[in-house]
Each structure stands twice: as C-alpha cells, then as structure tokens.
C-alpha atoms as a PDB file:
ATOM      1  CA  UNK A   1       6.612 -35.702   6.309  1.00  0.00           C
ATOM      2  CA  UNK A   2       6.778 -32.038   7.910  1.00  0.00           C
ATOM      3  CA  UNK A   3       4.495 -29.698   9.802  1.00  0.00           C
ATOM      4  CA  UNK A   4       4.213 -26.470   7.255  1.00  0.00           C
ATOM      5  CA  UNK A   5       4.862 -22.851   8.251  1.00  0.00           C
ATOM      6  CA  UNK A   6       2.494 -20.195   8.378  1.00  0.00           C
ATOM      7  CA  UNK A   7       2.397 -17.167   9.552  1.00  0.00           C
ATOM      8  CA  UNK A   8      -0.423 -13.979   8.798  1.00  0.00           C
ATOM      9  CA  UNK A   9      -0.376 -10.081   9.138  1.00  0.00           C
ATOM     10  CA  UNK A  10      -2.638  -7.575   8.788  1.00  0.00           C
ATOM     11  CA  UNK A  11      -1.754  -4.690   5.889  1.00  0.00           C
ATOM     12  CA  UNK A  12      -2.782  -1.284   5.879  1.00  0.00           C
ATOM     13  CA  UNK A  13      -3.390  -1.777   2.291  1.00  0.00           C
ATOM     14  CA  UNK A  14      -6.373  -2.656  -0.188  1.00  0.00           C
ATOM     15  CA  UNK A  15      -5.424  -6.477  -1.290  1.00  0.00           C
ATOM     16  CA  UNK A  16      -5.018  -5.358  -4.746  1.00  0.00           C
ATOM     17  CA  UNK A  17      -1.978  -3.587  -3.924  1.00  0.00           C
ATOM     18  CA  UNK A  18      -0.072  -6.111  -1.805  1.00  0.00           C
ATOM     19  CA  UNK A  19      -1.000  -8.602  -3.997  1.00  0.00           C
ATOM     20  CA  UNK A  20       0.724  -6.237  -7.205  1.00  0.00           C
ATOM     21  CA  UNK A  21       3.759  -5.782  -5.093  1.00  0.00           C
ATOM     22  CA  UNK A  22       3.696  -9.770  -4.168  1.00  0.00           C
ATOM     23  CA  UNK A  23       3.057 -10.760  -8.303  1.00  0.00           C
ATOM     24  CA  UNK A  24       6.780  -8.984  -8.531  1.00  0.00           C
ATOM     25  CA  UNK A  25       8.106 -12.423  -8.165  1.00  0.00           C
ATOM     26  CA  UNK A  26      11.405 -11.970  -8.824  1.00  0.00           C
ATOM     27  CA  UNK A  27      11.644  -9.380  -5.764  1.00  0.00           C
ATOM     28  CA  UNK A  28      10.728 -12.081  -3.361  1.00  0.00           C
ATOM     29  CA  UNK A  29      14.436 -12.204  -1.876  1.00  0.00           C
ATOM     30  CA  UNK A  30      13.968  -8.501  -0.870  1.00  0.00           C
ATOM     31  CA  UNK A  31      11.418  -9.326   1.296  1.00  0.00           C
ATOM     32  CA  UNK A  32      11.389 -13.075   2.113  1.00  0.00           C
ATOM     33  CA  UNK A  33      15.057 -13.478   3.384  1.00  0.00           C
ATOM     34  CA  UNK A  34      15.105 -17.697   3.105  1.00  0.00           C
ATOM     35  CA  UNK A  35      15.131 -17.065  -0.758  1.00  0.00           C
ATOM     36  CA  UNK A  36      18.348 -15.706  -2.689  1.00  0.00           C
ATOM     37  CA  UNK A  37      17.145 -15.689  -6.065  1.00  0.00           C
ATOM     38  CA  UNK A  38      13.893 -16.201  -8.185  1.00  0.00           C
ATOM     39  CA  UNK A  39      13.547 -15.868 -12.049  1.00  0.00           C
ATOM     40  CA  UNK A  40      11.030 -16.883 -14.175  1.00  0.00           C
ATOM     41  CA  UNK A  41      12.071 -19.337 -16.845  1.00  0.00           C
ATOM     42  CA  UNK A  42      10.244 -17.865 -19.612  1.00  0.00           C
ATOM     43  CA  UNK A  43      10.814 -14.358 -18.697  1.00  0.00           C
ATOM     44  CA  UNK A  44       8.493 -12.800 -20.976  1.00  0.00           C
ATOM     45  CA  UNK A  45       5.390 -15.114 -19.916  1.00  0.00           C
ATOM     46  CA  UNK A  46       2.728 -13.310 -17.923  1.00  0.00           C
ATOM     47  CA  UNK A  47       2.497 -14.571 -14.208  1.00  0.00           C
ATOM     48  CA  UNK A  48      -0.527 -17.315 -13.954  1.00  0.00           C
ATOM     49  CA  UNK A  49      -1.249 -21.099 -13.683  1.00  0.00           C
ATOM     50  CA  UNK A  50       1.610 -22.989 -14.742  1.00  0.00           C
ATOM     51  CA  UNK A  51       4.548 -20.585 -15.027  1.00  0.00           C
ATOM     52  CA  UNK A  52       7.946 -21.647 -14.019  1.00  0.00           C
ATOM     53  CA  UNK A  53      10.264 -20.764 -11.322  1.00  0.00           C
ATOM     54  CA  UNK A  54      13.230 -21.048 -10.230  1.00  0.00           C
ATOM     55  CA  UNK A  55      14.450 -20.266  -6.527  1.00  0.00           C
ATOM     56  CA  UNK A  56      17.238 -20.575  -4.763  1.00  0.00           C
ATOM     57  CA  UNK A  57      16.430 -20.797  -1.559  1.00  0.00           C
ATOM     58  CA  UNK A  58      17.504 -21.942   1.936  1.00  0.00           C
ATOM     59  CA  UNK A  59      15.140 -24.639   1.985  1.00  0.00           C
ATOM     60  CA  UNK A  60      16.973 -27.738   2.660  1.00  0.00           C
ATOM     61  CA  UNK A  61      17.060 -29.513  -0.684  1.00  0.00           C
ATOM     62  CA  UNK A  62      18.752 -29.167  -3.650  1.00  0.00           C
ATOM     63  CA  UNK A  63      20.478 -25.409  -3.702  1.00  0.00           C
ATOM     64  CA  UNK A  64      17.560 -24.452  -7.049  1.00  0.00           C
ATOM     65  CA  UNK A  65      14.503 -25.874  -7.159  1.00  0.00           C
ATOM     66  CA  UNK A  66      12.073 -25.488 -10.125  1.00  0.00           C
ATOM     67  CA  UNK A  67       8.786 -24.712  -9.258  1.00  0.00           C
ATOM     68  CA  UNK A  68       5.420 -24.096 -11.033  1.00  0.00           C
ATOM     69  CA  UNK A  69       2.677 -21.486 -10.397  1.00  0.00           C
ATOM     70  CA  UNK A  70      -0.188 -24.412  -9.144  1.00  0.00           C
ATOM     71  CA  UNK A  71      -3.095 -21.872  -8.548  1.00  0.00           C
ATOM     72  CA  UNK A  72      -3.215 -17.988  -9.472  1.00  0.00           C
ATOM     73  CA  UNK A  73      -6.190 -16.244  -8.641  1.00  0.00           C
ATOM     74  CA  UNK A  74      -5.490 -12.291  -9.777  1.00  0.00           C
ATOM     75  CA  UNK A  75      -5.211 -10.115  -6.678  1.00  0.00           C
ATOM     76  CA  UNK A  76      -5.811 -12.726  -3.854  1.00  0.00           C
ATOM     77  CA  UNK A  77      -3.716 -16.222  -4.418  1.00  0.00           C
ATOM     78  CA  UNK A  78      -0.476 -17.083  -5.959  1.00  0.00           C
ATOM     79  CA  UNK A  79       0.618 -21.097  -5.098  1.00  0.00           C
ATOM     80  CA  UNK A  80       3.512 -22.633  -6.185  1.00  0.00           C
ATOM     81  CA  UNK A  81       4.185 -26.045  -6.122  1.00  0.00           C
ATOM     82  CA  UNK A  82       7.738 -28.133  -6.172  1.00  0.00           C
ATOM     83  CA  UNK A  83       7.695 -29.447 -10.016  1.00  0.00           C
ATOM     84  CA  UNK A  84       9.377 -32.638  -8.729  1.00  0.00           C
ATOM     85  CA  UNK A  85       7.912 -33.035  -5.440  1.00  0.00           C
ATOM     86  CA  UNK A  86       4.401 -32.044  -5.187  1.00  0.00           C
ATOM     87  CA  UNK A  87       5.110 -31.549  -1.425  1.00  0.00           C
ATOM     88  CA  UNK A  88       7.217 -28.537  -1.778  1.00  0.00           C
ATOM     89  CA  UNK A  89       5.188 -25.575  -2.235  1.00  0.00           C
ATOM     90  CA  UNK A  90       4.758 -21.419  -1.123  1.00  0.00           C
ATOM     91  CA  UNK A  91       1.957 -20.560  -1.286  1.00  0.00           C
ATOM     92  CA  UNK A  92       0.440 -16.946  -0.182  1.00  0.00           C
ATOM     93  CA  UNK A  93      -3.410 -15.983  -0.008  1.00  0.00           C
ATOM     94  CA  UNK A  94      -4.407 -12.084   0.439  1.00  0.00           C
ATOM     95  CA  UNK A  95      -7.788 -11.808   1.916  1.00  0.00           C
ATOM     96  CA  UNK A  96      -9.344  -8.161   1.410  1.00  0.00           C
ATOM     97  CA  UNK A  97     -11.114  -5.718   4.024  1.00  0.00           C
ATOM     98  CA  UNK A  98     -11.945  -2.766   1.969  1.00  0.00           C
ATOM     99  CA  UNK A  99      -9.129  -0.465   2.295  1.00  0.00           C
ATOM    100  CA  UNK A 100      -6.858  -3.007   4.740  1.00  0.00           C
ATOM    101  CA  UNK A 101      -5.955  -6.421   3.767  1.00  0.00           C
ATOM    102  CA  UNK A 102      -4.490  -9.512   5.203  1.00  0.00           C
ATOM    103  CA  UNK A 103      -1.481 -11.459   3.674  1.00  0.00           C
ATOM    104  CA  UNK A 104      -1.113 -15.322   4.594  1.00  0.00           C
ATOM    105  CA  UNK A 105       2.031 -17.252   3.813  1.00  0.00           C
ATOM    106  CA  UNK A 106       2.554 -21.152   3.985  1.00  0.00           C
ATOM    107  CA  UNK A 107       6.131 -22.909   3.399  1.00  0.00           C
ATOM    108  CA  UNK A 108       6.267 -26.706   3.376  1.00  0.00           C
ATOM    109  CA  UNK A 109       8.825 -28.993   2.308  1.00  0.00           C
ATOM    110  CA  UNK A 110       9.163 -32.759   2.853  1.00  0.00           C
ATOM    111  CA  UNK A 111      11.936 -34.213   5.786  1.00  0.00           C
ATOM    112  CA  UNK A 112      13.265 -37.679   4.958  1.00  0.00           C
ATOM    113  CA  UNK A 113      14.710 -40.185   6.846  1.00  0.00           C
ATOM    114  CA  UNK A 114      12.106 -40.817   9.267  1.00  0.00           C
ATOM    115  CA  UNK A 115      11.450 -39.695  12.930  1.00  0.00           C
ATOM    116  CA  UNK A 116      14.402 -38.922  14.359  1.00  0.00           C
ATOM    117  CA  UNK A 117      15.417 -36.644  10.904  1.00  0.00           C
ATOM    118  CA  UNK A 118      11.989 -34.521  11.499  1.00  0.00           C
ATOM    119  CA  UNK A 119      13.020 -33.758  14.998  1.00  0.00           C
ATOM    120  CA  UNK A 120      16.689 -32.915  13.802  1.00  0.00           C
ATOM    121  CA  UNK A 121      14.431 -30.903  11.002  1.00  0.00           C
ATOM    122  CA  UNK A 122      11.902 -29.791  13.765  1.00  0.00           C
ATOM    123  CA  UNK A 123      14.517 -28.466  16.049  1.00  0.00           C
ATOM    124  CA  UNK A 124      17.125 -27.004  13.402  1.00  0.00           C
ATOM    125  CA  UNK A 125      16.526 -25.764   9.830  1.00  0.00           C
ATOM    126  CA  UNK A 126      12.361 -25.485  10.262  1.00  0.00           C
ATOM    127  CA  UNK A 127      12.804 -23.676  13.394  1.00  0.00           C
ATOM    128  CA  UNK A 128      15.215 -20.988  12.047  1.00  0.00           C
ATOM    129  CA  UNK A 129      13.050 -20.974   8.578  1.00  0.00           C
ATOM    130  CA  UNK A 130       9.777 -20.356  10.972  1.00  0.00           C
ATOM    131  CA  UNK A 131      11.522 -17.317  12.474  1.00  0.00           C
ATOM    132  CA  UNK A 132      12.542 -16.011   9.117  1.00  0.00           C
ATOM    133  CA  UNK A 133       9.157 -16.291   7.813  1.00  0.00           C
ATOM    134  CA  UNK A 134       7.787 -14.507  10.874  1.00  0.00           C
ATOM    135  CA  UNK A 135      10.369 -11.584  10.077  1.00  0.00           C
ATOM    136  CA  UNK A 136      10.411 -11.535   6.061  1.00  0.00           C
ATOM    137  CA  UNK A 137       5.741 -11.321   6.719  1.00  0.00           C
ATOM    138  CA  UNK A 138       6.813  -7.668   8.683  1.00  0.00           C
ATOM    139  CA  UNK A 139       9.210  -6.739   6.089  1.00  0.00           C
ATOM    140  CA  UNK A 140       7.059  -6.799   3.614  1.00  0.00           C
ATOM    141  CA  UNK A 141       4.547  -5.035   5.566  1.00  0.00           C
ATOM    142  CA  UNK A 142       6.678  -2.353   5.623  1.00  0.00           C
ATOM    143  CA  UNK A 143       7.485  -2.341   1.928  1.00  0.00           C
ATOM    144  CA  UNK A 144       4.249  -2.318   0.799  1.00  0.00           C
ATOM    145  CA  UNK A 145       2.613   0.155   3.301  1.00  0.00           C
ATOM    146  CA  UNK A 146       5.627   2.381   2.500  1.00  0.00           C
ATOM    147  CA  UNK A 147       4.840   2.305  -0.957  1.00  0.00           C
ATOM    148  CA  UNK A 148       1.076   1.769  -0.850  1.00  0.00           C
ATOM    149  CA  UNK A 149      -1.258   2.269  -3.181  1.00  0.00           C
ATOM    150  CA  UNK A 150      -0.495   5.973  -5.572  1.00  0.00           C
ATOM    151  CA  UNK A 151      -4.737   6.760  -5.325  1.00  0.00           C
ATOM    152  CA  UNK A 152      -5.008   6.013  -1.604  1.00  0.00           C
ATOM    153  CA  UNK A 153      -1.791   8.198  -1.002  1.00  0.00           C
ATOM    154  CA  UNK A 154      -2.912  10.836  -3.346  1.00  0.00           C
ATOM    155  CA  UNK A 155      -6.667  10.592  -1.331  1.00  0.00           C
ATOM    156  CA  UNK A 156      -4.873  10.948   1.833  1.00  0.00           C
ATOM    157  CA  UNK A 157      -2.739  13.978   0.763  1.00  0.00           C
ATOM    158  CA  UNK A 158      -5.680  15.584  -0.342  1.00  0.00           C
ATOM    159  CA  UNK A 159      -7.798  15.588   2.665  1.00  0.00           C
ATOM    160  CA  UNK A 160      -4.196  16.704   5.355  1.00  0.00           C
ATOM    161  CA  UNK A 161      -4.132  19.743   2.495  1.00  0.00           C
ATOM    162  CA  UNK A 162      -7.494  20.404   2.816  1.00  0.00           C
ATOM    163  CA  UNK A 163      -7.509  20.169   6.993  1.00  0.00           C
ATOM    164  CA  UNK A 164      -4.211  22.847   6.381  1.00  0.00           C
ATOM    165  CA  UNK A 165      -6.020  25.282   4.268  1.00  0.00           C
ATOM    166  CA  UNK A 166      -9.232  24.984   6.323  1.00  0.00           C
ATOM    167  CA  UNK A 167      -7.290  25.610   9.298  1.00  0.00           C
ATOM    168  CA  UNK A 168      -5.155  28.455   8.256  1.00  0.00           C
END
C-alpha cells in the first residue's frame, strides 16, 4: 500500500473555467507531464460517470492502463479510478471562490512487494512523481489563467478602455 500525492493551487479563475479546460481530457499530457497519452475509448461519448480511459503514463505499472471516470460532478470533480485495481485512481476536485478558484489533484497507485519495495517506491519513482505533480499543478495554472475565461477577459478589457478614455 502507498501514501497518495496531492498537491493544491489557487487559480485566478472562476471554477467553471478550469474545470472546462481540465474536462479536455485528452490534453492532460500538456499539462500533467507523468502522462504521455490519454484517449477516450469511445471517443464520441460525452465525459461523465463511467467513461473509459486510457493513459499512458509514468506510473509504475503496466505502460497503459484503462481507467474509468468513478465520480463526475460538472464543473467541480472529475475521479478516475484504475478499472483493474480500484487502488489506482486521479482524481481532481475544483473548489470555487467567486471569480478565483482552487484546483486539488490526488495520484495514488498501489506498491507491492512489501516494506522494503514502498521505501524503494517512497524514495524513487513516488518521489520524482510528487515533484512532477507539484510542477504539472503550476503549469496548468498558467494555461488556464493565460487563456481564462472569454467574458471575464472581455469584462476586464472593458473597464482598462474605459480608465484610457476617461483619462485622456
């Protein structure tokens, strides 16, 4: 058994928005660099409870895993869930603040072999996988802020034009 991963960070975006840009599934290994490749299996199925994944990841394990969507709540909490091993899972959870919004991410996966294989685990592939986590969580920060949300930017714009005129 392993210790999961988490990691949090604030957004400077309404949750609806990161949580669009984190629905995108399949652009996961833009952001979250421990994954190389995620397609849905029925590609034309709409993202919710029970769709299937599958991601190839650096996760030890096999090099693609299938998994399945275990919870979807629209705008605030996508899970997935290893289909063969229940103790594999991603799952993310956006909690809104009006206008700002907070994105958390949890990784587990099970280490066999007993005590001395979770240290090896501990100090060696769950370390490095912590770290990337930590990383990929301010890369998509920046991905999503830089594209935000189209009626906050247009707000924003708006109001500096209108500070311009009134000054000129």
């Amino acid at each position: 058994m392993g210790s999961a991963m988490h990691h949090a960070i604030d957004l400077a975006v309404p949750a609806r928005t990161a949580f669009d840009f984190l629905a995108e599934v399949e652009k996961w290994p833009v952001w979250l660099s421990f994954l190389r490749s995620v397609r849905r299996i029925e590609a034309a199925e709409p993202l919710g409870v029970g769709t299937e994944l599958a991601i190839r990841s650096a996760l030890p394990g096999q090099e693609e895993e299938l998994f399945e969507v275990e919870r979807f709540v629209d705008g605030y909490m996508l899970s997935l869930v290893g289909a063969f091993s229940i103790r594999r899972r991603i799952e993310t959870r956006l909690e809104g603040k009006t206008a700002r919004s907070k994105l958390i991410v949890r990784v587990d996966y099970p280490t066999y072999g007993g005590s001395l294989a979770l240290l090896v685990d501990r100090l060696t592939a769950r370390r490095r996988l912590d770290g990337q986590l930590a990383d990929s969580l301010q890369h998509f920060k920046g991905l999503v802020e830089y594209e935000g949300d189209p009626s906050e930017t247009a707000v924003i714009v708006e109001r500096n034009l209108a500070v311009v005129d009134a000054n000129c």
